[in-house]
Protein backbone atom coordinates (compact mmCIF):
# COMPACT_ATOMS: atom_id res chain seq x y z
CA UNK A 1 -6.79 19.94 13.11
CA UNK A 2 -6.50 22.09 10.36
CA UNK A 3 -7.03 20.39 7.01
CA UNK A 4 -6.08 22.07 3.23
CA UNK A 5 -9.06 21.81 1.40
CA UNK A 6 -8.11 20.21 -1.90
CA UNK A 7 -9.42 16.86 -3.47
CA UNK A 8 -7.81 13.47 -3.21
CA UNK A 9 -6.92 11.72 -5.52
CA UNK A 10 -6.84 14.60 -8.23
CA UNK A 11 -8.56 12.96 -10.96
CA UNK A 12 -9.05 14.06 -14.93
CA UNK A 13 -10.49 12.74 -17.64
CA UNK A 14 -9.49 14.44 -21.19
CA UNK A 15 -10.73 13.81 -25.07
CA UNK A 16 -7.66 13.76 -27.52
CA UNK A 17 -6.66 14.52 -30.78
CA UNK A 18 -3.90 12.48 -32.28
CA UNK A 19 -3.49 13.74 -36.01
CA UNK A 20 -0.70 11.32 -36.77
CA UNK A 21 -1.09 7.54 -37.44
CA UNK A 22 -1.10 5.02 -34.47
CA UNK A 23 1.83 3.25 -36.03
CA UNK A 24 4.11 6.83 -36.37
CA UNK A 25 7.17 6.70 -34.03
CA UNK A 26 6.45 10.80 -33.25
CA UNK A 27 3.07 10.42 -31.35
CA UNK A 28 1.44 14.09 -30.83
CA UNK A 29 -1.96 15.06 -29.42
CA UNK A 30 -3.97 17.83 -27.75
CA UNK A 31 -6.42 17.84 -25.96
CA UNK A 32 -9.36 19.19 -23.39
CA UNK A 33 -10.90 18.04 -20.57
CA UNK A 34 -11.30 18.67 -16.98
CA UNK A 35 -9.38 18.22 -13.51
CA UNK A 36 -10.25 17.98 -10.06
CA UNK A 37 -8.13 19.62 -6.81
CA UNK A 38 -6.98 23.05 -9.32
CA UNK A 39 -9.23 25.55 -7.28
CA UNK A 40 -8.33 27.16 -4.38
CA UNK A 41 -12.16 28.17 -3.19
CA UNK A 42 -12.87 23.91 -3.11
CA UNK A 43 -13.47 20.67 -4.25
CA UNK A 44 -14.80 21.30 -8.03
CA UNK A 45 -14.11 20.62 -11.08
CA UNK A 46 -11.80 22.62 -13.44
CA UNK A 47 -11.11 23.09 -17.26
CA UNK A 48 -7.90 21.48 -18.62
CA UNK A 49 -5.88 21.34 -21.73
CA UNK A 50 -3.14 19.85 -22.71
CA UNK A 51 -0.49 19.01 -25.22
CA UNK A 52 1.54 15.50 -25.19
CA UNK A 53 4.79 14.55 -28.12
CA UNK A 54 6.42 11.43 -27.92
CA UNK A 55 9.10 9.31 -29.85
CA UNK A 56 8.58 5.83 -29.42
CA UNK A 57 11.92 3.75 -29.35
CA UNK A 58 13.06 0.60 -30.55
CA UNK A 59 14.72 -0.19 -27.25
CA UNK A 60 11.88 -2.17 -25.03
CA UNK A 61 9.24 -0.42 -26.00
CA UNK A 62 10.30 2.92 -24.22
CA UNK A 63 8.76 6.32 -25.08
CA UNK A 64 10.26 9.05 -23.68
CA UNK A 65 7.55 12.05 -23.62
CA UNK A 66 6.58 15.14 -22.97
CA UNK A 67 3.15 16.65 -21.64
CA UNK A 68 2.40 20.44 -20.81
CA UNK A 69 -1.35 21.01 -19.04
CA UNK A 70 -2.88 24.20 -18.04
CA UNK A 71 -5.61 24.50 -16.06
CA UNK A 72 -8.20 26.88 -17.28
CA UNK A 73 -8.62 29.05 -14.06
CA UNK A 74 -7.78 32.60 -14.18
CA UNK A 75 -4.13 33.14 -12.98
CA UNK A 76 -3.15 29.35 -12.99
CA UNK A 77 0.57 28.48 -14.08
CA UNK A 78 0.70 25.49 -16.71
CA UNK A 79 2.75 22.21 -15.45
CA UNK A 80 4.87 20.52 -17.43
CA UNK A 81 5.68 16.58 -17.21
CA UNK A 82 8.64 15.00 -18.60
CA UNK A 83 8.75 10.99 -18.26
CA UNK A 84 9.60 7.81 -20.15
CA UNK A 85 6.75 5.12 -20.58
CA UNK A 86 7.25 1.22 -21.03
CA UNK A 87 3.78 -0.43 -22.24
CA UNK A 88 3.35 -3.76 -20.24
CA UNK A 89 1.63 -5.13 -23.37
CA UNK A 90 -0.13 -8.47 -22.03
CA UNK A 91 -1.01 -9.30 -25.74
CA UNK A 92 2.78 -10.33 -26.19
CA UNK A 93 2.21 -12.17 -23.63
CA UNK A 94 2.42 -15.36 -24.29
CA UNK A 95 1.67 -18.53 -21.79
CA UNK A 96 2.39 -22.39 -22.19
């Protein structure tokens, strides 16, 4: 059997910077961290930044966003994610 070496789960863990107020519809931040699984030679941990913008709607709660991440190896392409998120907010949750 012939496995890929690579970790699983890939995991990160990243400190932000969001300049604008927690109450702005345009959310931005940037930030630098780390991420597992981005080396070819093994299992170790990598650098990582990253850049997110979002617009948070009136409509449900959904934010449609944006995040582009680089790992900070040598020849390593950045990815870009592009997805909507929809808090669950338990604290408007509210039981008999």
């Amino acid at each position: 059997m012939n496995l890929a070496p690579g970790a699983t789960p890939i995991w990160s863990a990243v400190l932000q910077v969001a300049p604008l107020s927690e109450t702005s519809r345009l959310y931005v931040s940037a930030g630098i961290g780390g991420i597992s699984g981005r080396d070819p030679a093994g299992d170790r941990l990598s650098g990582w930044v990253q850049a997110v913008a979002a617009v948070r709607t009136p409509i449900h709660e959904l934010t449609p966003f944006v995040q582009v991440g680089k790992p900070l190896l040598g020849d390593a392409k950045a990815e870009l994610l592009i997805g909507i998120a929809h808090p669950l907010a338990p604290y408007l949750l509210h039981l008999p």
